[in-house]
Protein backbone atom coordinates (compact mmCIF):
# COMPACT_ATOMS: atom_id res chain seq x y z
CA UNK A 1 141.71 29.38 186.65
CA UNK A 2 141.81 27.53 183.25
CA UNK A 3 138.80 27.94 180.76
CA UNK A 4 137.70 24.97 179.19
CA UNK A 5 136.46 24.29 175.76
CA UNK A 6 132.83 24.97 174.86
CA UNK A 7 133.08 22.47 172.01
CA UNK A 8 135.22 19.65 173.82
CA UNK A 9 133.66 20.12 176.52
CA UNK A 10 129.88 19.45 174.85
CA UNK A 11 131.29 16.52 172.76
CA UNK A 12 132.29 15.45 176.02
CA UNK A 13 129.08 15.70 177.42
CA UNK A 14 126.77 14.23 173.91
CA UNK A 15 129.67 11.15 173.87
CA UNK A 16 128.87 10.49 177.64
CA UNK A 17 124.95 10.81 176.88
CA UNK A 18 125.43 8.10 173.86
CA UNK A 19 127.41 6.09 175.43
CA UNK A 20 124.96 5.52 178.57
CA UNK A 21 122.07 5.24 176.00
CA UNK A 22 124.03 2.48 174.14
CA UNK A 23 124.79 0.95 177.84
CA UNK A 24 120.69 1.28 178.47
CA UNK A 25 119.71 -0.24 174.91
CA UNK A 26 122.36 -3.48 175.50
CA UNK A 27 120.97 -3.66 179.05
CA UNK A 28 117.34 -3.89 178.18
CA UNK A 29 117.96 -6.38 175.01
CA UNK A 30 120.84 -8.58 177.10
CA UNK A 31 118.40 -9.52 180.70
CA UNK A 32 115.29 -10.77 181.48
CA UNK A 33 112.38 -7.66 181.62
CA UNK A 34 112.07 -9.29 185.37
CA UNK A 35 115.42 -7.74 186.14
CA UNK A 36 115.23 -4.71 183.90
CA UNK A 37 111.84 -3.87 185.55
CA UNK A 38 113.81 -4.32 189.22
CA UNK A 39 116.83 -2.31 187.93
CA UNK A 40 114.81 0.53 186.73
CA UNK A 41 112.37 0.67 189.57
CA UNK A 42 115.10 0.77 191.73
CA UNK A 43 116.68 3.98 189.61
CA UNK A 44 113.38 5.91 189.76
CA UNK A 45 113.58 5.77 193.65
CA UNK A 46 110.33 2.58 193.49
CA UNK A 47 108.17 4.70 190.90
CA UNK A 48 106.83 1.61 189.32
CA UNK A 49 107.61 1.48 185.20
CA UNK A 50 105.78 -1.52 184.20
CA UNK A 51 102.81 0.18 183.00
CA UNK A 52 105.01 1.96 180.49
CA UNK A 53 107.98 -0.56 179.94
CA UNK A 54 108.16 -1.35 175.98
CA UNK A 55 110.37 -5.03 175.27
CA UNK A 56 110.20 -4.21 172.28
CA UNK A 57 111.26 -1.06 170.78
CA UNK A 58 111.52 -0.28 167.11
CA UNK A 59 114.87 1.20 165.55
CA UNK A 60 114.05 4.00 164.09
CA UNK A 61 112.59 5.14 167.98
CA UNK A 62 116.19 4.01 169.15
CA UNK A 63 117.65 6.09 166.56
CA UNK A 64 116.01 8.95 167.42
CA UNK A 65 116.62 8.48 170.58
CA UNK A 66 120.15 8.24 170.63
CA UNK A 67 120.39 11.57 168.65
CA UNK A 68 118.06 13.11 171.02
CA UNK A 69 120.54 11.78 173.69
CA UNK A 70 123.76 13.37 172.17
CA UNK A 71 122.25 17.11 171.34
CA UNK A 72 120.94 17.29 174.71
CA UNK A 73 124.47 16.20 176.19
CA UNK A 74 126.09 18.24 174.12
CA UNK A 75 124.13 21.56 175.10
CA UNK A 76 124.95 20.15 178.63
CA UNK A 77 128.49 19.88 178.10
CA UNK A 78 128.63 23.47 176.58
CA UNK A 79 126.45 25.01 179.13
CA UNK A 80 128.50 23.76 182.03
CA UNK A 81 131.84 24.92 180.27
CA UNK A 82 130.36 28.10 179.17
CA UNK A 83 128.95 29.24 182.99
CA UNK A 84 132.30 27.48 184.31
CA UNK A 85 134.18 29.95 181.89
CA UNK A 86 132.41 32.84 182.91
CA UNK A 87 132.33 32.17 186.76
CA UNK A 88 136.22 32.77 186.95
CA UNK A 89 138.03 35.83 187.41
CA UNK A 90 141.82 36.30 185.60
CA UNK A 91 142.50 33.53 182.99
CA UNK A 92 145.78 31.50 183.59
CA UNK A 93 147.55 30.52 181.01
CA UNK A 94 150.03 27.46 181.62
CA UNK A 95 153.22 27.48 180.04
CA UNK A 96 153.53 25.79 177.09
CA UNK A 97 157.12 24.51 175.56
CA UNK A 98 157.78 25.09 172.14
C-alpha cells in the first residue's frame, strides 16, 4: 500500500473546492436566475432556494467565500490522506531509478 501526501493531497482537495466555487460564481453570473433557481433546486434534491437566492452578491462575500472554500478542502484533502495513511498495514515502497 502506498501512503499519500498529507500536503498534496489537501492542496488537492482546497484546488478542487476553488475550482467548483469559481465554476458556481461563473454559473450564477453567466444564466438567467430562472435556470440557476432550476439547477440548484434540482441539486438540493427540490428543497426550494428562492427564498434565499442572492443575484447579486458583493465581492468581498465572494472572496471570503472562496477562501472559506479552499481551507475547508484542504482539511478534507489532508484528512482523507491522513486516515488513508493510517488505515494500511506495511508501507511499499516502489522502486525508484536513479
Amino acid at each position: 500500500m502506498y501512503r499519500l501526501s498529507v500536503k498534496r493531497m489537501g492542496f488537492a482537495g482546497a484546488m478542487v473546492g476553488v475550482l467548483s466555487y469559481a465554476g458556481c460564481m461563473a454559473f450564477m453570473k453567466v444564466l438567467p436566475e430562472e435556470i440557476v433557481i432550476r439547477v440548484s433546486n434540482s441539486l438540493m434534491h427540490g428543497l426550494d432556494v428562492t427564498p434565499i437566492m442572492r443575484s447579486e452578491v458583493p465581492m468581498t462575500d465572494s472572496l471570503i467565500g472562496i477562501v472559506e472554500i479552499g481551507v475547508l478542502g484542504f482539511l478534507a484533502g489532508a484528512a482523507l490522506a491522513l486516515f488513508y495513511n493510517l488505515s494500511g498495514g506495511k508501507v511499499k515502497v516502489p522502486n525508484q531509478a536513479d
